[in-house]
Protein backbone atom coordinates (compact mmCIF):
# COMPACT_ATOMS: atom_id res chain seq x y z
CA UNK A 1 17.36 -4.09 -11.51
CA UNK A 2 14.02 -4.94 -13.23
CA UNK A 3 10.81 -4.77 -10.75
CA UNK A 4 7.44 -5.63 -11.64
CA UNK A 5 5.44 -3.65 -8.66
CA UNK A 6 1.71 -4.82 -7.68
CA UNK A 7 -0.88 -3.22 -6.11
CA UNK A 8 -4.58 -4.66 -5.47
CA UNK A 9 -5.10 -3.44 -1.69
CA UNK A 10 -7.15 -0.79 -1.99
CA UNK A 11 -9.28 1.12 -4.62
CA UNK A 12 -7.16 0.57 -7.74
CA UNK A 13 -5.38 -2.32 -9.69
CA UNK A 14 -2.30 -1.39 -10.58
CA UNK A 15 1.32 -2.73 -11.51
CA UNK A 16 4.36 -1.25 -13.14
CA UNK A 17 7.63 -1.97 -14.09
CA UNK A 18 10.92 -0.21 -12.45
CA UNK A 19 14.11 -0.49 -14.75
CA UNK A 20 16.87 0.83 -12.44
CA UNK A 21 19.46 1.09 -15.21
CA UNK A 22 17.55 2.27 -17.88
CA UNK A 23 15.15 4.92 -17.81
CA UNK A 24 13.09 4.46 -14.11
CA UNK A 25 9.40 3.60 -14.96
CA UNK A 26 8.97 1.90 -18.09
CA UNK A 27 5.51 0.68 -18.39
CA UNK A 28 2.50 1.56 -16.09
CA UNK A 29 -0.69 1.07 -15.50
CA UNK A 30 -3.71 1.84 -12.70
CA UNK A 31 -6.92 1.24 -12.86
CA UNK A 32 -9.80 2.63 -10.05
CA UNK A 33 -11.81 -0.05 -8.59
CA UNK A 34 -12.98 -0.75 -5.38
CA UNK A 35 -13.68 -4.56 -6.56
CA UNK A 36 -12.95 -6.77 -9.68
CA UNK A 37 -9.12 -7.20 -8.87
CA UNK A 38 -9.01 -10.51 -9.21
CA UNK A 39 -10.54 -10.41 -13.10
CA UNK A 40 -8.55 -7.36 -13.74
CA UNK A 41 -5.26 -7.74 -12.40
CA UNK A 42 -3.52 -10.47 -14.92
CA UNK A 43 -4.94 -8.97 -18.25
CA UNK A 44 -3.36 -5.62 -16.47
CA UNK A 45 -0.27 -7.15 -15.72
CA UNK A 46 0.25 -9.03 -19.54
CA UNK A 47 -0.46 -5.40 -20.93
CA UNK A 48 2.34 -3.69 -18.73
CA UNK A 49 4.36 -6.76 -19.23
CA UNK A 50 3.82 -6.69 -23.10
CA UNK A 51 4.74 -2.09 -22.67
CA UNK A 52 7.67 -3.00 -20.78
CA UNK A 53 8.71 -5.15 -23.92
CA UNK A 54 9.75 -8.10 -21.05
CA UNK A 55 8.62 -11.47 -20.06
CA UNK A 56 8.65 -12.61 -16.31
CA UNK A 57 11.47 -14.22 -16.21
CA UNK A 58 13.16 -10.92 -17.14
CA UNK A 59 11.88 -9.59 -13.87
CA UNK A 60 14.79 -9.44 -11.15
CA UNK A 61 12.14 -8.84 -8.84
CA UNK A 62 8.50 -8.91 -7.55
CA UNK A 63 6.94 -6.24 -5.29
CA UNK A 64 3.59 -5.96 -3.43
CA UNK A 65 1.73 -4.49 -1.32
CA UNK A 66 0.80 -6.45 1.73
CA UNK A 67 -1.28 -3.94 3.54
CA UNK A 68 -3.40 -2.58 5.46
CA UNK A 69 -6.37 -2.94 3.22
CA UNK A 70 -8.79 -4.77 1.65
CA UNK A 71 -9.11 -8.28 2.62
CA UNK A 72 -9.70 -9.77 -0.73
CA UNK A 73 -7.58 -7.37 -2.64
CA UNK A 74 -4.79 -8.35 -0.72
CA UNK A 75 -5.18 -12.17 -1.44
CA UNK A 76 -5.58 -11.41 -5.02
CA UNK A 77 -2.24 -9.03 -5.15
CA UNK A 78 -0.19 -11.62 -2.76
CA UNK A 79 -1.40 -14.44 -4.48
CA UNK A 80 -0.40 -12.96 -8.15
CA UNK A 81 3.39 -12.43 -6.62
CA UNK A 82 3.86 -15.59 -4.97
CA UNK A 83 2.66 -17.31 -8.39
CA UNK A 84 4.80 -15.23 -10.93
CA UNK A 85 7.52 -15.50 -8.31
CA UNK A 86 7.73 -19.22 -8.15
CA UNK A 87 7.30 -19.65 -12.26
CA UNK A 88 9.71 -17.39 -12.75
CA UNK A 89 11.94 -18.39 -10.02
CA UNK A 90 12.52 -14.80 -8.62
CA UNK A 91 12.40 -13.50 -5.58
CA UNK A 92 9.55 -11.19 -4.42
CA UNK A 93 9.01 -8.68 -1.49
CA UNK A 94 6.08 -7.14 0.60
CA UNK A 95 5.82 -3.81 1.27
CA UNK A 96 3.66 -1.45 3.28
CA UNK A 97 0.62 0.23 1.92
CA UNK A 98 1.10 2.53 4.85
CA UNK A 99 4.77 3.37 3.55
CA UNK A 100 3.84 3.25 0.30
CA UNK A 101 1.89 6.20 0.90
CA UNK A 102 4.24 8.08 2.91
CA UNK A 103 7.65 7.43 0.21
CA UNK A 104 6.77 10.14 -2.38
CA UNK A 105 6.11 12.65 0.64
CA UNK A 106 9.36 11.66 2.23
CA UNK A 107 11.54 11.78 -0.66
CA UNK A 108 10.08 15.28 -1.53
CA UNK A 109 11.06 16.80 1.65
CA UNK A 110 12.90 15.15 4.79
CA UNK A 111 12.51 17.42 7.34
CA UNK A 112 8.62 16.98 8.38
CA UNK A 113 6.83 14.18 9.53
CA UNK A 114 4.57 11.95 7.73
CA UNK A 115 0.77 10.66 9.24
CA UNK A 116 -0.42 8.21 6.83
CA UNK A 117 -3.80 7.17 7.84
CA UNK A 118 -6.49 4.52 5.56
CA UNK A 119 -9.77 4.62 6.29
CA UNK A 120 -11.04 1.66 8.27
CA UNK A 121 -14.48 2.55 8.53
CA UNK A 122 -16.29 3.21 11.85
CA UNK A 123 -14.49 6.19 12.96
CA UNK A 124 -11.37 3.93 12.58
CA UNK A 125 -7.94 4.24 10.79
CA UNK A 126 -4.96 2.12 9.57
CA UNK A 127 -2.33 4.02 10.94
CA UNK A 128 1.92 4.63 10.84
CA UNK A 129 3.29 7.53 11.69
CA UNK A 130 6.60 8.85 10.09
CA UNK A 131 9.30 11.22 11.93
CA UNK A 132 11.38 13.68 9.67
CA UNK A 133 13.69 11.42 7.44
CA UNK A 134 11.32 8.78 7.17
CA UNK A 135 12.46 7.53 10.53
CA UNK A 136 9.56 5.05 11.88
CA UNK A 137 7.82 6.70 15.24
CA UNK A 138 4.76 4.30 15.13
CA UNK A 139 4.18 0.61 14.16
CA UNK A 140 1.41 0.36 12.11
CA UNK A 141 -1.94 -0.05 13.51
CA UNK A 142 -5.56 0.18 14.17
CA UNK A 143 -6.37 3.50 15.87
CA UNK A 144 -9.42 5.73 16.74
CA UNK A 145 -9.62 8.29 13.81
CA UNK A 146 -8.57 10.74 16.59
CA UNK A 147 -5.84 9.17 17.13
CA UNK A 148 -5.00 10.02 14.01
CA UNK A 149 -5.87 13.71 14.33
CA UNK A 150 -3.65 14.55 17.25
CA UNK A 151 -0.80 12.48 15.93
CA UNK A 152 -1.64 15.57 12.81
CA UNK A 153 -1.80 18.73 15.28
CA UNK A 154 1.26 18.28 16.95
CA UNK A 155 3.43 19.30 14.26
CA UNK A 156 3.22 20.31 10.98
CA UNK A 157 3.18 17.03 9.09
CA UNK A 158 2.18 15.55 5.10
CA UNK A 159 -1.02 13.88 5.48
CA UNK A 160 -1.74 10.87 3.41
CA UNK A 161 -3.80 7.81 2.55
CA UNK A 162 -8.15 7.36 1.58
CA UNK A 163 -7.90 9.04 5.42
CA UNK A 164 -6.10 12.03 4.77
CA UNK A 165 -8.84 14.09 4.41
CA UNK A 166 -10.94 12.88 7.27
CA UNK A 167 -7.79 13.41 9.45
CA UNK A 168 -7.14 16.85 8.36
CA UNK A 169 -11.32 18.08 8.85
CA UNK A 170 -10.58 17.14 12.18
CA UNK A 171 -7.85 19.54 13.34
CA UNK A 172 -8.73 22.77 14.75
CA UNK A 173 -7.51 26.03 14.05
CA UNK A 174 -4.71 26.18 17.34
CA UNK A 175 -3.87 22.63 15.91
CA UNK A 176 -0.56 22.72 13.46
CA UNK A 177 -1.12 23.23 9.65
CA UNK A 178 -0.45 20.29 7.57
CA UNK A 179 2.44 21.00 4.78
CA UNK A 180 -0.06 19.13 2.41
CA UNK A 181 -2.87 16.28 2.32
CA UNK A 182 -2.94 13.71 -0.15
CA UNK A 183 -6.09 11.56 0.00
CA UNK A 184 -5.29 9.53 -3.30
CA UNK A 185 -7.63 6.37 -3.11
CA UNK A 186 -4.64 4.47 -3.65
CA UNK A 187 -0.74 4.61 -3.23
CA UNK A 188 1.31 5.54 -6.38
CA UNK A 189 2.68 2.25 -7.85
CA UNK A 190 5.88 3.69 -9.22
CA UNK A 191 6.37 4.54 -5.93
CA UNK A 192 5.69 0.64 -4.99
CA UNK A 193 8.15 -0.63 -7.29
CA UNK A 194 11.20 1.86 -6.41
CA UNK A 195 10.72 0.81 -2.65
CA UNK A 196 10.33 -2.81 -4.01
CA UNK A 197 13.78 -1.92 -5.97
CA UNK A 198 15.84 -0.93 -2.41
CA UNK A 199 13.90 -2.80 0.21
CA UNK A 200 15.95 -5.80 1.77
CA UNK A 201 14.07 -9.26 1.29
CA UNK A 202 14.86 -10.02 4.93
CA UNK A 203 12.96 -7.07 5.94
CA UNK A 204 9.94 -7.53 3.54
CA UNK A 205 8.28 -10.95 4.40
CA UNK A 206 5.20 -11.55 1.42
CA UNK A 207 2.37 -12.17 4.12
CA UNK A 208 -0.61 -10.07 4.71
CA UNK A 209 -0.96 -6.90 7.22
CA UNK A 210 -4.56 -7.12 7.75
CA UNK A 211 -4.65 -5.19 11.43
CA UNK A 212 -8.24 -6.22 12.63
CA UNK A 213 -10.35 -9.37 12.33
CA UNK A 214 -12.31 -9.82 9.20
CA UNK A 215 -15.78 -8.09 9.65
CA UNK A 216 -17.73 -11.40 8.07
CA UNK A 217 -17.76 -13.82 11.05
CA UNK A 218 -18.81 -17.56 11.04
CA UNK A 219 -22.74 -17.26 11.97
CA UNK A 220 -21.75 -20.39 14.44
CA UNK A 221 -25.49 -19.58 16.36
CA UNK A 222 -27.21 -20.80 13.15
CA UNK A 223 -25.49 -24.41 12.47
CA UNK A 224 -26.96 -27.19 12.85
CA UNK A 225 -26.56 -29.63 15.49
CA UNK A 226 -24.54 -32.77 15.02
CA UNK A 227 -25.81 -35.69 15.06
């Protein structure tokens, strides 16, 4: 199976391409940003396109992540799958930035939990929490940052996501020791596209996991009356 994997929700631009039958990851790129996906991604995508050596209608299948994350990155990753998607007539999946996070740290080692935690600003977290085996304990969510914490010093657990470090300054030394913190910016998109590669399409609607209310609200106090 060929995957083309996107990622624009959080503070890179990325996409690769996943060959299952010949040779795993054969083109890549990610570039840090915290804005300028939308101008970035498609010259991004025609260089990993043009590395892979494909076109998109060699693609078996598109992959994105839907979030948690940035509200406008999303759109602009979401939007780019639906569109290749429907001109190339393939089918294309959403996946979990949350997950997306917590697959490389699951694969690596099975028998401790995963806490992957985004910074949402304001003392606040995106949060999922993984049991040994990459079992889901938690739905995804918007928690107190100390929610996040104690979810940490109960066991030893991987710690990932923007939050990871936050999360891990706030356990205490009688709390558990993490087995390790990864505070990448962004997920790993090879990691995006082998999920993308094994993830039923049933089970992976493309619509956006936003988790809270957009902070820019209508300033309805300041329109006009109508005549």
């Amino acid at each position: 199976m060929r995957v083309l994997a996107i990622d624009t929700a959080l503070a890179a631009c990325s996409a690769a391409v996943l060959d299952t039958e010949h040779g795993g990851i054969v083109a890549s790129e990610s570039l840090p940003m915290l804005r300028g996906h939308a101008e970035a991604l498609l010259p991004l995508l025609q260089r990993v396109m043009h590395q892979a050596r494909l076109s998109f209608p060699d693609i078996d299948r598109i992959a994105v992540t839907t979030g948690p994350g940035s509200f406008t990155g999303l759109r602009v990753g979401i939007a780019a799958a639906r569109g290749i998607a429907l001109a190339a007539d393939k089918p294309a999946v959403g996946l979990s930035t949350l997950s997306a996070y917590a697959a490389p740290h699951i694969a690596n080692d099975e028998r401790f939990p995963v806490v992957a935690a985004i910074d949402a600003r304001h003392n606040h977290v995106y949060l999922q929490v993984f049991a040994p085996g990459g079992r889901l304990f938690t739905a995804p969510r918007l928690a107190p940052l100390r929610e996040a914490v104690k979810a940490a010093a109960e066991t030893s657990s991987c710690i990932a996501g923007s939050a990871a470090r936050l999360v891990a300054a706030g356990l205490s030394a009688d709390d558990a020791v993490p087995v390790s913190v990864d505070a990448s910016p962004a997920p790993d998109i090879a990691w995006v596209a082998r999920m993308g590669a094994v993830v039923p399409e049933e089970q992976a609607p493309l619509r956006p996991q936003y988790l809270r209310a957009p902070d820019a609200q209508p300033q309805n106090a300041a329109q006009l009356p109508r005549r």
